[in-house]
C-alpha atoms as a PDB file:
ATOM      1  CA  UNK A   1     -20.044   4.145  11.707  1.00  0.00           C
ATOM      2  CA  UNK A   2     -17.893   1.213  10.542  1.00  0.00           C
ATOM      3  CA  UNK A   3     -17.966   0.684   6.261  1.00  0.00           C
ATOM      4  CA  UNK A   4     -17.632  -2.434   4.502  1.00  0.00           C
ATOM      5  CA  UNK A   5     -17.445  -3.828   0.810  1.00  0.00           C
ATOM      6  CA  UNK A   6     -21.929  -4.468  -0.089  1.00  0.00           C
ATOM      7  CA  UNK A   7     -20.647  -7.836  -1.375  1.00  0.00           C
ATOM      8  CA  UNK A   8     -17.957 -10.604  -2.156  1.00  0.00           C
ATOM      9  CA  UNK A   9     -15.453  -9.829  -5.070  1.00  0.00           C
ATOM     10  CA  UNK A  10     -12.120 -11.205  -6.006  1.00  0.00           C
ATOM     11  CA  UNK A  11      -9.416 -10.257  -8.412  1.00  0.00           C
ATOM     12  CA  UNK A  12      -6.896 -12.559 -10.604  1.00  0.00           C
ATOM     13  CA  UNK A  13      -3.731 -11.819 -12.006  1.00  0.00           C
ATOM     14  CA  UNK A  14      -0.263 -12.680 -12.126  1.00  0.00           C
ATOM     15  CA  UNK A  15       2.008 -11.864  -9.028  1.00  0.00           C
ATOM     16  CA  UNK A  16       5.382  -9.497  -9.117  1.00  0.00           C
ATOM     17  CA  UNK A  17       7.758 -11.852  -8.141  1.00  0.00           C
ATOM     18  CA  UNK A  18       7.028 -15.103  -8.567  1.00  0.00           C
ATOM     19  CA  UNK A  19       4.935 -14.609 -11.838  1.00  0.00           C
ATOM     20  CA  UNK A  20       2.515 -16.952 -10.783  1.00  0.00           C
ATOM     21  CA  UNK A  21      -1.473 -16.328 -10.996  1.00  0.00           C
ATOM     22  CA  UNK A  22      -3.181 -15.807  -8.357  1.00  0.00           C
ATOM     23  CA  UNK A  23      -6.385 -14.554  -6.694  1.00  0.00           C
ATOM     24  CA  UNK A  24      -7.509 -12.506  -4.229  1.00  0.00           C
ATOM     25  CA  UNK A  25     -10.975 -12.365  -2.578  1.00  0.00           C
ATOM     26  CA  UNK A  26     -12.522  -9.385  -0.285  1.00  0.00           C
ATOM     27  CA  UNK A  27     -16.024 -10.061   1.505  1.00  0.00           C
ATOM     28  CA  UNK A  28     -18.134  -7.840   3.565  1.00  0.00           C
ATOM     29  CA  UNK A  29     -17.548  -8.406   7.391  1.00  0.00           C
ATOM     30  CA  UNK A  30     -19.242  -6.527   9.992  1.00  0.00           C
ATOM     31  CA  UNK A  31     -16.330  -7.403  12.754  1.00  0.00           C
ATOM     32  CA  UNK A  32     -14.204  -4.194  12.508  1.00  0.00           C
ATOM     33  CA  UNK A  33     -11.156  -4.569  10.818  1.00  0.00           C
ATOM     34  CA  UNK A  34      -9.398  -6.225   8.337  1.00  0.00           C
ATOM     35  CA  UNK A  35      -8.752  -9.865   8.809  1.00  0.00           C
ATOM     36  CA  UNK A  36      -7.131 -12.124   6.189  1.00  0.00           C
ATOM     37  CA  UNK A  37      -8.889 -15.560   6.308  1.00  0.00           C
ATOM     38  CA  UNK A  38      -6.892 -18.842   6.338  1.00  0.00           C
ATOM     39  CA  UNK A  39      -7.370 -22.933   7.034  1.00  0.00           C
ATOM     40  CA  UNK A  40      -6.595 -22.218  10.336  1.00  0.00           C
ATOM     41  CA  UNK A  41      -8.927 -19.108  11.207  1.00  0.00           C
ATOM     42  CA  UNK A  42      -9.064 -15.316  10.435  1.00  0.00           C
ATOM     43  CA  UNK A  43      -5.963 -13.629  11.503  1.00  0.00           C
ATOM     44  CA  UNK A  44      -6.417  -9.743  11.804  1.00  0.00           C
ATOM     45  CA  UNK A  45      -4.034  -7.715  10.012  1.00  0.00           C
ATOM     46  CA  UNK A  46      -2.768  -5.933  13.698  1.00  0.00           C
ATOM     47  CA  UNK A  47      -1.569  -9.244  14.137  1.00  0.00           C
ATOM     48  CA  UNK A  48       1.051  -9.554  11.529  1.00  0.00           C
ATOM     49  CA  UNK A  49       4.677 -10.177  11.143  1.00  0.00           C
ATOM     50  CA  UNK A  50       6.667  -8.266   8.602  1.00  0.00           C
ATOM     51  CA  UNK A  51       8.927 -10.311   7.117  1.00  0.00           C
ATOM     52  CA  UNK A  52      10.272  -7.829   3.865  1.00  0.00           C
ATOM     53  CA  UNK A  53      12.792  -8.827   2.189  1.00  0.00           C
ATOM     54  CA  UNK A  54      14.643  -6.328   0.204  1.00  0.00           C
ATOM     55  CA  UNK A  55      12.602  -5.388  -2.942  1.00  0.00           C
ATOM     56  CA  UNK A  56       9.948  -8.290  -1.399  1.00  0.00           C
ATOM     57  CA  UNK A  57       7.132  -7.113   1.041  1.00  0.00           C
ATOM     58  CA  UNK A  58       5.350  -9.498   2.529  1.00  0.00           C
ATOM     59  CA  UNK A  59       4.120 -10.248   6.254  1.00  0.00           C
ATOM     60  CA  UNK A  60       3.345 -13.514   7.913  1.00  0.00           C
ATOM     61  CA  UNK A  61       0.264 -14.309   9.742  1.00  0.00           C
ATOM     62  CA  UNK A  62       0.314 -16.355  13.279  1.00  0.00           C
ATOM     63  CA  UNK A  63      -0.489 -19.538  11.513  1.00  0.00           C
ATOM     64  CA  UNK A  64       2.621 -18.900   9.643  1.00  0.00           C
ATOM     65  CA  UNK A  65       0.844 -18.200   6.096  1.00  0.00           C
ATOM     66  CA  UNK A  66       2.598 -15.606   4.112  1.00  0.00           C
ATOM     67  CA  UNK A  67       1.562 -12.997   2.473  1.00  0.00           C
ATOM     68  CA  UNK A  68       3.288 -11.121  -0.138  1.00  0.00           C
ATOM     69  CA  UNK A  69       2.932  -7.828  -2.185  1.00  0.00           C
ATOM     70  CA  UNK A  70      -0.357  -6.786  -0.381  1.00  0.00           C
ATOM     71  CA  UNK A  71       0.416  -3.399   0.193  1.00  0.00           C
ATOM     72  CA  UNK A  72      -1.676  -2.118  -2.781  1.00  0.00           C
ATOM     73  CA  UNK A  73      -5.004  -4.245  -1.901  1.00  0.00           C
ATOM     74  CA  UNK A  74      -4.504  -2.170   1.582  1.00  0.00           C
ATOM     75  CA  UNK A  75      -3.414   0.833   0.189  1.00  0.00           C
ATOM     76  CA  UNK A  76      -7.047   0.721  -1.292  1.00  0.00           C
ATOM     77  CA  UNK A  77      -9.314  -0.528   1.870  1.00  0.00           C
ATOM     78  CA  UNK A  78      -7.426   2.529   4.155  1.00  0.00           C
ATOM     79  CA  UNK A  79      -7.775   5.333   0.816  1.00  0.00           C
ATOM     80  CA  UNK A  80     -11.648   4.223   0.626  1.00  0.00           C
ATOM     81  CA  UNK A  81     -12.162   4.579   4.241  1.00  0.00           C
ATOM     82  CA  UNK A  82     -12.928   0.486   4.058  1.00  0.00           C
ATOM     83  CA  UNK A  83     -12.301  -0.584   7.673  1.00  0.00           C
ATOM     84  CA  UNK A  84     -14.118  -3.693   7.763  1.00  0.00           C
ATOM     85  CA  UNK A  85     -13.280  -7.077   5.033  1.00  0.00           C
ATOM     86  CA  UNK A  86     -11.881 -10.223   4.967  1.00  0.00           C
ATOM     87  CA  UNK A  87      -9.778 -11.515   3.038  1.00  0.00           C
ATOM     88  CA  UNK A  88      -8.881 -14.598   1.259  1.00  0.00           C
ATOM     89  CA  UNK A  89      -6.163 -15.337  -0.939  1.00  0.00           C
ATOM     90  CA  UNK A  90      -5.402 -18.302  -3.226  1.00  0.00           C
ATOM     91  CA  UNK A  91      -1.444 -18.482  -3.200  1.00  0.00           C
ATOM     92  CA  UNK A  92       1.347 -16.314  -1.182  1.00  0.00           C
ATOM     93  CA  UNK A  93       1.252 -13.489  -3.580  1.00  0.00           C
ATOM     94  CA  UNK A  94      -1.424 -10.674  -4.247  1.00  0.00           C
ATOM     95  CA  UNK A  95      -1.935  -9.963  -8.142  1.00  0.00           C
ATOM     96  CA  UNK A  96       0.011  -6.929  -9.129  1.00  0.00           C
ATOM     97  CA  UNK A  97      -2.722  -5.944 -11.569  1.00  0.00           C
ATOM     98  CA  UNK A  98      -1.835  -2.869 -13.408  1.00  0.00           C
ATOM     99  CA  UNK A  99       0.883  -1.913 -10.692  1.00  0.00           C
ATOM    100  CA  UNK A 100      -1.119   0.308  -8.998  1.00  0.00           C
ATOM    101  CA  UNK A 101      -4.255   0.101  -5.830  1.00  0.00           C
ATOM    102  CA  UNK A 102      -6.531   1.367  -8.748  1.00  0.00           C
ATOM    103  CA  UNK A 103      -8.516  -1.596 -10.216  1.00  0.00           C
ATOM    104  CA  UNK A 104      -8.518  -2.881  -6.316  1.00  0.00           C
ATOM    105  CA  UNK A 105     -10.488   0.460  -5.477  1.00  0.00           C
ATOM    106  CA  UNK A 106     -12.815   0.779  -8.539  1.00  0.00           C
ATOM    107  CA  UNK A 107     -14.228  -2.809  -7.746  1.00  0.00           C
ATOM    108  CA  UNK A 108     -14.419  -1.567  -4.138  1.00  0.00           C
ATOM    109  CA  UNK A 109     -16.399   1.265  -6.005  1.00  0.00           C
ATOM    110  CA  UNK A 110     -18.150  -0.650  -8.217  1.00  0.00           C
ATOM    111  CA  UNK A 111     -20.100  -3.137  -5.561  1.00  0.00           C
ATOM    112  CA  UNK A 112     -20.655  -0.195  -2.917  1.00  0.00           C
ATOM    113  CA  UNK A 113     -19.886   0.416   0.400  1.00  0.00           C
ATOM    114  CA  UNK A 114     -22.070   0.047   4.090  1.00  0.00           C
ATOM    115  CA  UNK A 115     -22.085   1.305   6.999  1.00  0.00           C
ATOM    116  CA  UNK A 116     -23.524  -0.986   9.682  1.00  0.00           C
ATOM    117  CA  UNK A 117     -23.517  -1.024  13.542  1.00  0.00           C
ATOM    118  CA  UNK A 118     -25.465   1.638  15.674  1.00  0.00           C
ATOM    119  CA  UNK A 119     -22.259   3.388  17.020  1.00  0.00           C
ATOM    120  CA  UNK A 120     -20.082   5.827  15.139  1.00  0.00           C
ATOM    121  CA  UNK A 121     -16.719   4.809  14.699  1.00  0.00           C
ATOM    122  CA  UNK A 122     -14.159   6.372  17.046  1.00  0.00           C
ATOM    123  CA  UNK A 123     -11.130   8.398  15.094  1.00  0.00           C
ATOM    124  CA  UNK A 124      -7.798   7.857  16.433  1.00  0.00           C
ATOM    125  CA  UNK A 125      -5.766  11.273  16.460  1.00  0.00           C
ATOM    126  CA  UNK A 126      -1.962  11.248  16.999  1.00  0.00           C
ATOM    127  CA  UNK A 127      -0.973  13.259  19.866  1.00  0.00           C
ATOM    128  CA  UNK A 128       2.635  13.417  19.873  1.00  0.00           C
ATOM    129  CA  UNK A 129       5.067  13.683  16.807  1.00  0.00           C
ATOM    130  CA  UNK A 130       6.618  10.506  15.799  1.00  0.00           C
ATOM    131  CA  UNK A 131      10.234  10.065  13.630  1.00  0.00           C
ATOM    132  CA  UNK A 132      12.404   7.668  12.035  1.00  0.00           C
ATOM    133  CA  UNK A 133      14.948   8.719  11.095  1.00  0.00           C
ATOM    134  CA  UNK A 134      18.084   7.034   8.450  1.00  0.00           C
ATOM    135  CA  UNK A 135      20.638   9.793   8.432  1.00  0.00           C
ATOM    136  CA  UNK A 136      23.558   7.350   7.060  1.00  0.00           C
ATOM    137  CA  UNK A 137      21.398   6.961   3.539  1.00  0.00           C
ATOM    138  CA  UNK A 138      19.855  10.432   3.956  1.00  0.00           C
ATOM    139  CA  UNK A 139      16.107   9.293   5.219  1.00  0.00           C
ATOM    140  CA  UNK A 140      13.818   9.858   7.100  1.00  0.00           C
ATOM    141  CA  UNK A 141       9.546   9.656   8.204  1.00  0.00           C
ATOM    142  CA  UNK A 142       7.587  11.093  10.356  1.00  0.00           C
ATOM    143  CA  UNK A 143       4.054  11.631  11.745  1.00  0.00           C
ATOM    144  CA  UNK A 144       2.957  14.913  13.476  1.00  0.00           C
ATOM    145  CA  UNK A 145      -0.438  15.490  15.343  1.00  0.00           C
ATOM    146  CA  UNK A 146      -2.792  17.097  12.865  1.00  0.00           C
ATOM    147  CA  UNK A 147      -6.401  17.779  12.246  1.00  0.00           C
ATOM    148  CA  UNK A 148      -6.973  15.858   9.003  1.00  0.00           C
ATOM    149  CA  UNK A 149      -5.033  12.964   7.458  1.00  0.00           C
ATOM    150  CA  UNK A 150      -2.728  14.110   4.774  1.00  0.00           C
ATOM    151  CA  UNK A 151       0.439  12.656   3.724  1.00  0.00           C
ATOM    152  CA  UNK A 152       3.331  14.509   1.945  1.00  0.00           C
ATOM    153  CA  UNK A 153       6.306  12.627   0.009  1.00  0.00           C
ATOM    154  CA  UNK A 154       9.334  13.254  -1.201  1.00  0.00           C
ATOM    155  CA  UNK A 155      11.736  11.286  -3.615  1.00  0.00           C
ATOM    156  CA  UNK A 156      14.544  11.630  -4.862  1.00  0.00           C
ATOM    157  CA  UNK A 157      16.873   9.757  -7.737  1.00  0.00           C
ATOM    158  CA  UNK A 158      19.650  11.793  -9.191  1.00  0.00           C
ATOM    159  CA  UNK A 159      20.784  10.776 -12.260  1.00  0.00           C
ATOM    160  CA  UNK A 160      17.482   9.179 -13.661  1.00  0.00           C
ATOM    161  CA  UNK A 161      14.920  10.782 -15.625  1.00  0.00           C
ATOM    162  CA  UNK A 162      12.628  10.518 -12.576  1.00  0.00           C
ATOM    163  CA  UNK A 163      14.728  12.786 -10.133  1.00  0.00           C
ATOM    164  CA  UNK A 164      13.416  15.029  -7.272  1.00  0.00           C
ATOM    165  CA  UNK A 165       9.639  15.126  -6.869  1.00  0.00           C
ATOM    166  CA  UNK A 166       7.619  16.532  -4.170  1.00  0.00           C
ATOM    167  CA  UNK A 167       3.536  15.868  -3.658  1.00  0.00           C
ATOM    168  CA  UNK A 168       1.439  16.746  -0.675  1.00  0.00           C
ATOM    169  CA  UNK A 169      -2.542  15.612  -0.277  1.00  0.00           C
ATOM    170  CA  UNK A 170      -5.316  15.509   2.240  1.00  0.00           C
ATOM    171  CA  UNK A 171      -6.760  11.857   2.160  1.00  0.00           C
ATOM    172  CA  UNK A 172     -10.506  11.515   1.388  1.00  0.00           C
ATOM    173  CA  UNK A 173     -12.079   8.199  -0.680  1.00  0.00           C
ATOM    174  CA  UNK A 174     -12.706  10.752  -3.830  1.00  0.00           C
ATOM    175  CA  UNK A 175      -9.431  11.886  -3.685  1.00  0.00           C
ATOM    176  CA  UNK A 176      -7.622   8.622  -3.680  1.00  0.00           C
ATOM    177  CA  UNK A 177      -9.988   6.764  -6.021  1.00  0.00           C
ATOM    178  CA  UNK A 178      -9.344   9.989  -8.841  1.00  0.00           C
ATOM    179  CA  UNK A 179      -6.338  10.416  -8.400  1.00  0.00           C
ATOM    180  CA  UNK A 180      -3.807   8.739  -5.760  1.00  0.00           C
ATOM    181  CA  UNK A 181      -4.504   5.272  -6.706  1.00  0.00           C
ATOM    182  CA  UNK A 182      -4.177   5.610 -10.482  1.00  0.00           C
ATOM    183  CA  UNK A 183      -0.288   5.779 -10.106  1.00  0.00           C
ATOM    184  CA  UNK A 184       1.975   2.805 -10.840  1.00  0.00           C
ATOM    185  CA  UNK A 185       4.512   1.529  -8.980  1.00  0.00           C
ATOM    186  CA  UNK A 186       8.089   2.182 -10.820  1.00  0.00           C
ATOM    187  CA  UNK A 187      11.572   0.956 -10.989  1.00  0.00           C
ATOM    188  CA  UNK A 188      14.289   1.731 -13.622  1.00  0.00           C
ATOM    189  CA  UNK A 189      16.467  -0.759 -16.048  1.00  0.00           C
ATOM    190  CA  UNK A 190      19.312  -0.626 -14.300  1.00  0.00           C
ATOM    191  CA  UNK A 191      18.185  -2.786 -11.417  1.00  0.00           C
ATOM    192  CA  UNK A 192      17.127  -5.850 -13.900  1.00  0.00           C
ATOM    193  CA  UNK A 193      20.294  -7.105 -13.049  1.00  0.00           C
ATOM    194  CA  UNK A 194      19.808  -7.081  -9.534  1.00  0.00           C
ATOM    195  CA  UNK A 195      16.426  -8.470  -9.982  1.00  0.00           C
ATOM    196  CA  UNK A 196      17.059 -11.305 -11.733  1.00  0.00           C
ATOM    197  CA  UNK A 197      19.815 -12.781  -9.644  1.00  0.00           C
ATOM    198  CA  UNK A 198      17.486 -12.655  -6.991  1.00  0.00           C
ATOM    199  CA  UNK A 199      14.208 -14.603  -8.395  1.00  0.00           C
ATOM    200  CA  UNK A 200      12.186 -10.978  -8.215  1.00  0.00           C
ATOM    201  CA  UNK A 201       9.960  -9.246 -11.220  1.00  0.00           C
ATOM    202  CA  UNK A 202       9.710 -12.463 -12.574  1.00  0.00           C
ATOM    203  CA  UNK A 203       5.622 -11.254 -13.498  1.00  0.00           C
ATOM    204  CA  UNK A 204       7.051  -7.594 -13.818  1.00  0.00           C
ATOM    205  CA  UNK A 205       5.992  -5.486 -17.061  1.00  0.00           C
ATOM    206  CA  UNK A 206       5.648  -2.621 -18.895  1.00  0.00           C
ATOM    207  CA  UNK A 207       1.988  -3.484 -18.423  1.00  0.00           C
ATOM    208  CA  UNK A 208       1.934  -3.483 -14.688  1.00  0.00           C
ATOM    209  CA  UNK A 209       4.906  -1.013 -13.739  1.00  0.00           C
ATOM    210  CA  UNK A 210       6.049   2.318 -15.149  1.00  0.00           C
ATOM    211  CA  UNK A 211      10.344   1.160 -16.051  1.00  0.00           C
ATOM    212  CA  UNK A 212      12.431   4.076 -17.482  1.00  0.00           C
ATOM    213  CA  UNK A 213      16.271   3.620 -18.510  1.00  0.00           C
ATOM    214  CA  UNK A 214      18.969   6.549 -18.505  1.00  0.00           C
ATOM    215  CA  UNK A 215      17.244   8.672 -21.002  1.00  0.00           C
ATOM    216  CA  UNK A 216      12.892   8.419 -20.217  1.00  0.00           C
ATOM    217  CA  UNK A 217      10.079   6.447 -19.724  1.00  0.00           C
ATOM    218  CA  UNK A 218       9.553   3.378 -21.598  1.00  0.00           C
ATOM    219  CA  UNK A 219       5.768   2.660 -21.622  1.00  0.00           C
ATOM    220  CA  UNK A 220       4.255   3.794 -24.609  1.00  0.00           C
ATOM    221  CA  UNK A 221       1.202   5.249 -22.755  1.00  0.00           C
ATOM    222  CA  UNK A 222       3.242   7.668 -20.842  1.00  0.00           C
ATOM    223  CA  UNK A 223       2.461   8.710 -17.206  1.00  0.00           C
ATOM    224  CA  UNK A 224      -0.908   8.744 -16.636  1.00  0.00           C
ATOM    225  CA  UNK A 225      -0.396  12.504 -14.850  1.00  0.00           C
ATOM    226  CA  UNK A 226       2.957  14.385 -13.339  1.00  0.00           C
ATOM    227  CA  UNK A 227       4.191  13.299 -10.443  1.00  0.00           C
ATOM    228  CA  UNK A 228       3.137   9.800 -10.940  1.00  0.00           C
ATOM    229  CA  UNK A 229       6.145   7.985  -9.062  1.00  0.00           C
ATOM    230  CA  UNK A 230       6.378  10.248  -5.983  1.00  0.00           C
ATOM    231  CA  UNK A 231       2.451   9.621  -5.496  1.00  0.00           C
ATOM    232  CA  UNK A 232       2.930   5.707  -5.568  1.00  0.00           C
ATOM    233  CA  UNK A 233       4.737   6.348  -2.900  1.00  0.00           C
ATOM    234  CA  UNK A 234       1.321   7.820  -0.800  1.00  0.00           C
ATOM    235  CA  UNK A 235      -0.251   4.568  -2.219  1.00  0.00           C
ATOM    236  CA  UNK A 236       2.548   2.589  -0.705  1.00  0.00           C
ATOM    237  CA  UNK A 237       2.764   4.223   2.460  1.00  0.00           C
ATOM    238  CA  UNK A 238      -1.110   3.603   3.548  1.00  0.00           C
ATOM    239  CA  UNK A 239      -0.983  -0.063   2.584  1.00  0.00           C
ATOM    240  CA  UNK A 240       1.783   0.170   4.974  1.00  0.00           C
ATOM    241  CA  UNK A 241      -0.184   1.640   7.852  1.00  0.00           C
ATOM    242  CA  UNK A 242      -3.196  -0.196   7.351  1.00  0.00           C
ATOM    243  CA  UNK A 243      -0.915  -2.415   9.671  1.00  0.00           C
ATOM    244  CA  UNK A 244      -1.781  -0.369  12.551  1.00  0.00           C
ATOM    245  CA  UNK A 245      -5.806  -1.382  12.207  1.00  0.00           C
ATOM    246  CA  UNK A 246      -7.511   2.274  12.518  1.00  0.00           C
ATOM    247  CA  UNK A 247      -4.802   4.608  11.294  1.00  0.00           C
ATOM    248  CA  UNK A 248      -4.032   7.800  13.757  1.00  0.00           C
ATOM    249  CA  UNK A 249      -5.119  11.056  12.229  1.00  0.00           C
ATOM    250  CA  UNK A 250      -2.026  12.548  11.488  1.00  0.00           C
ATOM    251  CA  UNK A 251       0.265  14.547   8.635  1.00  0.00           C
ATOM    252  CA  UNK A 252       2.699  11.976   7.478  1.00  0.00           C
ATOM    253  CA  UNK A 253       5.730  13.100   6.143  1.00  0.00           C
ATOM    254  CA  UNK A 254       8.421  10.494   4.097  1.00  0.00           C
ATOM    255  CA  UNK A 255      11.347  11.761   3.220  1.00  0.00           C
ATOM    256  CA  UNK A 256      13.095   9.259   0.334  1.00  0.00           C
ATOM    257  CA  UNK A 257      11.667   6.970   2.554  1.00  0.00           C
ATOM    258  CA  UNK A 258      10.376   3.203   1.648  1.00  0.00           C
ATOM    259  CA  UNK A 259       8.840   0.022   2.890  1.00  0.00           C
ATOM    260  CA  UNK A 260      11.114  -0.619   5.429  1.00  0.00           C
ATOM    261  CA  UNK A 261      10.771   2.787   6.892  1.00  0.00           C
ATOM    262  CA  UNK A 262       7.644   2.550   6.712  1.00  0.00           C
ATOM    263  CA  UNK A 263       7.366  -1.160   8.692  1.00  0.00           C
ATOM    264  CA  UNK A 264       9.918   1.280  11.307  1.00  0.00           C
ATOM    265  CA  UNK A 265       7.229   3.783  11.416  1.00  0.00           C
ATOM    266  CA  UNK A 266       4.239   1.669  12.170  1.00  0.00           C
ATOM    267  CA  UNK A 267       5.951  -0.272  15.096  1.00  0.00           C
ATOM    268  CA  UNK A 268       6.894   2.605  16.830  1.00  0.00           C
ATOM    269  CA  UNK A 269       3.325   4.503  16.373  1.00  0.00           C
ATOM    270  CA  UNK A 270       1.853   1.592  17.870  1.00  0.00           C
ATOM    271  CA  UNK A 271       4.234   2.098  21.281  1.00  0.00           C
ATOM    272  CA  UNK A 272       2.308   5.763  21.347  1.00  0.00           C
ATOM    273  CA  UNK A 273      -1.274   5.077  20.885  1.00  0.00           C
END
């Protein structure tokens, strides 16, 4: 049957980019699906226009409202199994938090979750395989028919302390609440530059990202367990296809892949179902 959040809860905290504090709310809905609530009416996320920037995600909703930074507030709805909310936000960008989907899901955790309706909700299975594919930078995603939702990720950055990692996982609420939202998004010293001169990361920290230079890791905490970066990446991906309303069973496969690939991927699974 269809789940929703028990009850109303919000979250506060500065954004990414613009550095600004803001706050988001979540209530329990019993229309299916996830609708972000404006002035002007509630918008369901199918219904949105990506408008990403590079380094900038965001999406704009048919009353023009944009919405930036949301992926990890999805990420958590889709890893909980959440497919009913609304949402409300107060300003353009989510909070960033602690860089990762993981105090979005524990409140999700915290008030509870309910099923309601008399009907069991209908699973959407991919049928046919689905690619994008960016052979001039080496890239590449891809969906295949499969029997269970699992996602596997690769990344790859030569020359950092990061490098190649690899992580494969079958998605189930305990699964991403232990484990695949705890990890951080990341980014390395080398692109403050770039960041600056473009007004992003102006809320960006060692307290909400994981930043390493040429040598290591510069958070004093350390990663909270191997692999931390390449599983982001999982996180990232599902906020991602939330946009697609019920997600296709399927075995999604990203290949130094990224938001953009990701926005590539969603359109054309949505010319398939």
């Amino acid at each position: 049957m269809p789940r929703t959040i028990s009850e109303r809860i919000e979250f506060t905290g500065v954004g990414l980019h613009s550095g600004e504090i803001s706050t988001v709310a979540v209530a329990p809905s019993q229309k299916e699906g996830i609708y972000f609530s404006t002035e002007k009416g509630l918008f369901s996320v199918t219904s949105v226009q990506v408008v990403e920037d590079r380094r900038l995600t965001g999406f704009m909703l048919p009353d023009g409202t944009v919405v930036r930074t949301a992926e990890h507030l999805l990420a958590a709805l889709t890893g909980l199994d959440i497919d009913s909310a609304v949402i409300s936000l107060a300003g353009e960008e989510v909070p960033i938090l602690d860089g990762s989907p993981y105090p979005f899901a524990l409140g999700f955790s915290k008030v509870g979750t309910a099923e309601y309706g008399g009907e069991h909700r209908k699973k959407n299975f991919l049928t046919v395989p689905v690619t994008v594919d960016d052979p001039e930078r080496d890239r590449s995603i891809m969906a295949l028919p499969a029997e269970r939702l699992k996602v596997t990720y690769v990344i790859d950055y030569p020359g950092t302390p990061v490098g190649t990692q690899r992580t494969s996982s079958l998605i189930s609420p305990e699964v991403f609440l232990n484990r695949i939202s705890k990890a951080r998004t990341f980014g390395f010293t080398s692109e403050l530059d770039y960041l600056k001169k473009n007004g992003l990361a102006k809320g960006g920290g060692l307290d909400n990202a994981l930043v390493f230079d040429g040598i290591g890791l510069l958070n004093d905490g350390g990663l909270r367990f191997p692999l931390e970066c390449v599983t982001h990446k999982i996180n990232d991906l599902l906020g991602d296809l939330a946009l697609l309303g019920n997600i296709p069973v399927a075995h999604y496969i990203g290949i130094c892949a990224g938001h953009d690939l990701h926005g590539r991927l969603v359109d054309r699974i949505k010319k398939v179902l």
